[in-house]
C-alpha atoms as a PDB file:
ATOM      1  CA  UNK A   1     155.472 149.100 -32.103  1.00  0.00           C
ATOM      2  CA  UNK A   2     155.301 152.680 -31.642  1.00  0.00           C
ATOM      3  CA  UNK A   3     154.515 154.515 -34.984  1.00  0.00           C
ATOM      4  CA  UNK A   4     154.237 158.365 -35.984  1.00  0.00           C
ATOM      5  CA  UNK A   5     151.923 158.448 -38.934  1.00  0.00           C
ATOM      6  CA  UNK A   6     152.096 161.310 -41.271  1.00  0.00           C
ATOM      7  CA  UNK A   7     149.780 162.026 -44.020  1.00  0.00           C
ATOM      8  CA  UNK A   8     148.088 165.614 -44.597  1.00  0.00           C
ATOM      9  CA  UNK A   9     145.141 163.757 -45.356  1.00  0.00           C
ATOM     10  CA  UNK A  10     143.583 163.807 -42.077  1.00  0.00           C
ATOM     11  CA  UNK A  11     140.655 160.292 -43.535  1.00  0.00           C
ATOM     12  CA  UNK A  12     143.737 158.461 -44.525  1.00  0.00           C
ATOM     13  CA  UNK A  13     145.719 159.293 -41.319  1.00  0.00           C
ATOM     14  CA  UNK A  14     142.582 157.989 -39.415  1.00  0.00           C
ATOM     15  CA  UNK A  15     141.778 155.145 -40.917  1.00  0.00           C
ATOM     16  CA  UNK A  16     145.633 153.785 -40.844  1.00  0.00           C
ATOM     17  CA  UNK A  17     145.698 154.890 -37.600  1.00  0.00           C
ATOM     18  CA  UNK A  18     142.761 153.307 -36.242  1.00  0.00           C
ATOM     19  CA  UNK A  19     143.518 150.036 -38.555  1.00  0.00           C
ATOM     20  CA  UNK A  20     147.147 149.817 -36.782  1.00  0.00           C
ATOM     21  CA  UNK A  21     146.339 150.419 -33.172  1.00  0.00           C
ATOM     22  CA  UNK A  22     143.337 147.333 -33.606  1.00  0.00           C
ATOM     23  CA  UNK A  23     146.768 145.664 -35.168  1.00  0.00           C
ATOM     24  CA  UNK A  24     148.187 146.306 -31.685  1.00  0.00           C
ATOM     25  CA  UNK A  25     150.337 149.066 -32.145  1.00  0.00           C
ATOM     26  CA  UNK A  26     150.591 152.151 -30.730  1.00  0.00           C
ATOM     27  CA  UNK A  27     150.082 155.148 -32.863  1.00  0.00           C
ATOM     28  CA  UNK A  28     150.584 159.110 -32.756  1.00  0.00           C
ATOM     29  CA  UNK A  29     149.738 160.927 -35.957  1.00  0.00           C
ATOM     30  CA  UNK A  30     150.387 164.153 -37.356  1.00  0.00           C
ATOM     31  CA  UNK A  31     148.613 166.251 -40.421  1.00  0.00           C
ATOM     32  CA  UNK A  32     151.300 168.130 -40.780  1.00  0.00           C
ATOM     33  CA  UNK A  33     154.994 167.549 -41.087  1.00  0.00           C
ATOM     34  CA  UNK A  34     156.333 170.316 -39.720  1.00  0.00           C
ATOM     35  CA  UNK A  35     154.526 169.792 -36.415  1.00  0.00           C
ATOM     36  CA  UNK A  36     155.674 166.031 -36.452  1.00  0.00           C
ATOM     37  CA  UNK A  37     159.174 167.246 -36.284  1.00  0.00           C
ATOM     38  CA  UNK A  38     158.616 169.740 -33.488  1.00  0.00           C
ATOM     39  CA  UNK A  39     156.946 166.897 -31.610  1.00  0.00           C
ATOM     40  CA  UNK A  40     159.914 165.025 -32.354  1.00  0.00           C
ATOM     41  CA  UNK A  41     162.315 167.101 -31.199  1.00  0.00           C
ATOM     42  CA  UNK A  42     160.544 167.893 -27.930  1.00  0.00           C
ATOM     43  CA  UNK A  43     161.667 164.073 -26.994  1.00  0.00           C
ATOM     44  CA  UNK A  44     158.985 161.995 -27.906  1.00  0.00           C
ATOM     45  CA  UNK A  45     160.573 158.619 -29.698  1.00  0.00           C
ATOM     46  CA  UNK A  46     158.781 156.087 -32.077  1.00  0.00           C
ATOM     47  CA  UNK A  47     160.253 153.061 -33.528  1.00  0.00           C
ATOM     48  CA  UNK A  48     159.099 153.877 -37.590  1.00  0.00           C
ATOM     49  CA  UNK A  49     157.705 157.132 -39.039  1.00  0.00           C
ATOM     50  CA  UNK A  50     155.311 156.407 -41.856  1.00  0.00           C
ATOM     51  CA  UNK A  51     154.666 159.608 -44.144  1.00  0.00           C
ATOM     52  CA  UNK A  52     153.011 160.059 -47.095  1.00  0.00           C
ATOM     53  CA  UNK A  53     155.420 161.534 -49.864  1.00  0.00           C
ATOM     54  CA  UNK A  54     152.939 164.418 -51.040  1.00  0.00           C
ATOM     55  CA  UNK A  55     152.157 167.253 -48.620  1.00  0.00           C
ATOM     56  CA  UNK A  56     151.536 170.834 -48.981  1.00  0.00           C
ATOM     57  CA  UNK A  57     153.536 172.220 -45.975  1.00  0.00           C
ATOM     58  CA  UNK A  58     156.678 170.102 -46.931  1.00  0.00           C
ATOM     59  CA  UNK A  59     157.628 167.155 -49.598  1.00  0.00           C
ATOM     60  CA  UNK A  60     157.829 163.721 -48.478  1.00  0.00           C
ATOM     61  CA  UNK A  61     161.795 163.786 -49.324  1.00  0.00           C
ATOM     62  CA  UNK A  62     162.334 166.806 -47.518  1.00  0.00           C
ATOM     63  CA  UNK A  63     160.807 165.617 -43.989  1.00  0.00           C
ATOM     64  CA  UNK A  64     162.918 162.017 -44.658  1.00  0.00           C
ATOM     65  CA  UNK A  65     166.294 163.888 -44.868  1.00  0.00           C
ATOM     66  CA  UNK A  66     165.368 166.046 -41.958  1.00  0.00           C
ATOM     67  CA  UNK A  67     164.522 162.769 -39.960  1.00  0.00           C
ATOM     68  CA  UNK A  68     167.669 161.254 -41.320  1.00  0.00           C
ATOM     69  CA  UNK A  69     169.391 163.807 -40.152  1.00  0.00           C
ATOM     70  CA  UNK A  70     168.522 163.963 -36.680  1.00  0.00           C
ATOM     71  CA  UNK A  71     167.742 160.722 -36.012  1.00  0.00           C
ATOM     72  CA  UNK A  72     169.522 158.127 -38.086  1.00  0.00           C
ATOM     73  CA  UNK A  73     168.398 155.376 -35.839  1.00  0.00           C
ATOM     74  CA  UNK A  74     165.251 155.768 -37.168  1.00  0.00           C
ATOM     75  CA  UNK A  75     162.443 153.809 -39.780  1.00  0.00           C
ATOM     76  CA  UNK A  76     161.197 155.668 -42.207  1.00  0.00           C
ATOM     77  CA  UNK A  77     158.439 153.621 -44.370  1.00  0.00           C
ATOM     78  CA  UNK A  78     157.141 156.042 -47.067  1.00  0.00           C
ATOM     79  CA  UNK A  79     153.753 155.849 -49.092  1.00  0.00           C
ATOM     80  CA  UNK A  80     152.962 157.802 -52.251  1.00  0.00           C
ATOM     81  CA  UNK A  81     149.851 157.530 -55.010  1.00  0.00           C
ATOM     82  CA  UNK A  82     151.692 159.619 -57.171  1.00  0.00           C
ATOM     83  CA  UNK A  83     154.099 157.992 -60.168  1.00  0.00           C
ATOM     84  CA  UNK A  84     155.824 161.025 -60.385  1.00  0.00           C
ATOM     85  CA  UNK A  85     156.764 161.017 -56.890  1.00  0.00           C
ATOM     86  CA  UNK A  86     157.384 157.101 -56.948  1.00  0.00           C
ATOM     87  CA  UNK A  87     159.955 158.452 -60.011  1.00  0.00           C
ATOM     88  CA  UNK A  88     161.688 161.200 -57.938  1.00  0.00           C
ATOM     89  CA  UNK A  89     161.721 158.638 -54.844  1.00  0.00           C
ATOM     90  CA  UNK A  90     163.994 156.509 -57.038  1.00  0.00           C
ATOM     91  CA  UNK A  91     166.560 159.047 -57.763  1.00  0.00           C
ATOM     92  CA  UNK A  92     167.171 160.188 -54.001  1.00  0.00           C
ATOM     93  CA  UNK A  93     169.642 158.928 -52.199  1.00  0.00           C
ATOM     94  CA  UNK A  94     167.637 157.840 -49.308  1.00  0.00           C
ATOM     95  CA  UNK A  95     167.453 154.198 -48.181  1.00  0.00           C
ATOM     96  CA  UNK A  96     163.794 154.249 -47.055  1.00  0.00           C
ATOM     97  CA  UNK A  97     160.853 151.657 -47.996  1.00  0.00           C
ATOM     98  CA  UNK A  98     158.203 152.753 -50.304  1.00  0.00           C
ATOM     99  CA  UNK A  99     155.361 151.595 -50.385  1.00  0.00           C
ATOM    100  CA  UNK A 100     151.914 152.564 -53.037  1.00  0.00           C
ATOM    101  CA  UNK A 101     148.721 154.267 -52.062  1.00  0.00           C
ATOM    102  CA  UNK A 102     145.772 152.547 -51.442  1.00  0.00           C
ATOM    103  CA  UNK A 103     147.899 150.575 -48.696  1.00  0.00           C
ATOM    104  CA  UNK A 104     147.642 146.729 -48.751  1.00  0.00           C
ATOM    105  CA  UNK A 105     147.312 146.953 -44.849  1.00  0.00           C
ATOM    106  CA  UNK A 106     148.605 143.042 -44.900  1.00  0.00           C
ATOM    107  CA  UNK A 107     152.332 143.645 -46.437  1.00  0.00           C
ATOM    108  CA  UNK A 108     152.251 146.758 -44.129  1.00  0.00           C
ATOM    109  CA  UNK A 109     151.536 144.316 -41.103  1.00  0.00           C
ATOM    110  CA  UNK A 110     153.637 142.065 -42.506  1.00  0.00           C
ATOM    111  CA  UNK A 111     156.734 145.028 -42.915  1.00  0.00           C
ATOM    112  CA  UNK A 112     156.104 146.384 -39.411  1.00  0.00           C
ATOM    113  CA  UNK A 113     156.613 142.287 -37.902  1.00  0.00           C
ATOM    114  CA  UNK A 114     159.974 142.658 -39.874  1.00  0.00           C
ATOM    115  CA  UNK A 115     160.756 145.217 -38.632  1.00  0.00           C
ATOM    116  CA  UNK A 116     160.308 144.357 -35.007  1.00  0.00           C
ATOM    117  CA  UNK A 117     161.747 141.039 -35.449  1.00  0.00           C
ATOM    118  CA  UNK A 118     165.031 143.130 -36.876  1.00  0.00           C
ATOM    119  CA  UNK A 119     165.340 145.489 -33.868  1.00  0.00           C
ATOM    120  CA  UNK A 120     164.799 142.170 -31.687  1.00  0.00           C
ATOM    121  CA  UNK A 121     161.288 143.553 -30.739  1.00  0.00           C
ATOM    122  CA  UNK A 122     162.645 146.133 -28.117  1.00  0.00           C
ATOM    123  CA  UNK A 123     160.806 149.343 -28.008  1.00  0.00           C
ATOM    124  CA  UNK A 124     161.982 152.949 -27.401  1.00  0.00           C
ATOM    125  CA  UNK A 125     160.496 154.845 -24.515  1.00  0.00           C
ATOM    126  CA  UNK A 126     158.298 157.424 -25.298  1.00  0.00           C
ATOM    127  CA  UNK A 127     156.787 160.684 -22.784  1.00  0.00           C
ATOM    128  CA  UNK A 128     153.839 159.898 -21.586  1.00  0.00           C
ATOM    129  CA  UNK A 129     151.268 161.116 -24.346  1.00  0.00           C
ATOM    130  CA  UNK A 130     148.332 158.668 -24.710  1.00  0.00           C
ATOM    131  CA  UNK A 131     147.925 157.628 -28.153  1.00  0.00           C
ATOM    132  CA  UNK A 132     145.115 159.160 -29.999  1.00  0.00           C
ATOM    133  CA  UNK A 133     143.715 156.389 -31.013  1.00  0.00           C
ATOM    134  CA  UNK A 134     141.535 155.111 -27.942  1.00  0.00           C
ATOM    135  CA  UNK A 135     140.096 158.408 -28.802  1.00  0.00           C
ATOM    136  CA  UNK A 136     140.261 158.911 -32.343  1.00  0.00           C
ATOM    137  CA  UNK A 137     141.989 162.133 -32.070  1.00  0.00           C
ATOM    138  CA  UNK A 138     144.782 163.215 -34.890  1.00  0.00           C
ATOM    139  CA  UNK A 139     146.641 166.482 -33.805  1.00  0.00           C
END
């Protein structure tokens, strides 16, 4: 699966990130939202966003209805170590997963597998951009 992590904590974003591409995926991250939307909109595709809730540049709920927005066909999985955000993430309207910081990296394996299983494991192409994990870049 190709994934677009977002997280403005740049540890968390690389361990995940290295923990999911030895899981086989393929993963692009971002430290900040707003760039993960311009990179986004310049054409690159990804089968599930995952995005921490709480970020400086831009809330968690914010970046989710912007996604939603432009690209309904997408998964959003959302993570959050905050109760106050799990409370707020309750009362939206948005029909995302959440899931609680620290990550049990098994029932996210385990939710990604679902996931491919529901979209019949086809992927969507993405540009050529090599993931930054053989590298252990995050951009």
């Amino acid at each position: 699966m190709r994934l677009l992590l977002i997280d403005d904590d740049r540890m968390s974003l690389e361990v995940l990130g290295r923990t999911l591409h030895i899981a086989g995926h393929e993963c692009y991250a971002h430290t900040d939202p707003l760039a993960a939307i311009k990179w986004l909109s310049e054409g690159h595709e990804v089968d599930t966003v995952i995005t921490d809730l709480k970020m400086p540049e831009m809330n968690g709920l914010e970046l989710i209805r912007d996604l939603k927005q432009n690209y309904p066909n997408l998964t959003v999985l959302a993570v959050t170590a905050y109760v106050d955000q799990e409370l707020m993430w309750r009362n939206s309207d948005l029909e995302v997963d959440l899931m609680r910081k620290p990550l049990d990296i098994s029932l996210l394996l385990e939710r990604l597998q679902q996931l491919e299983k529901e979209s019949g494991g086809k992927k969507n192409a993405i540009t050529d951009m090599p993931s930054p994990y053989g590298n252990g870049g995050v951009s």
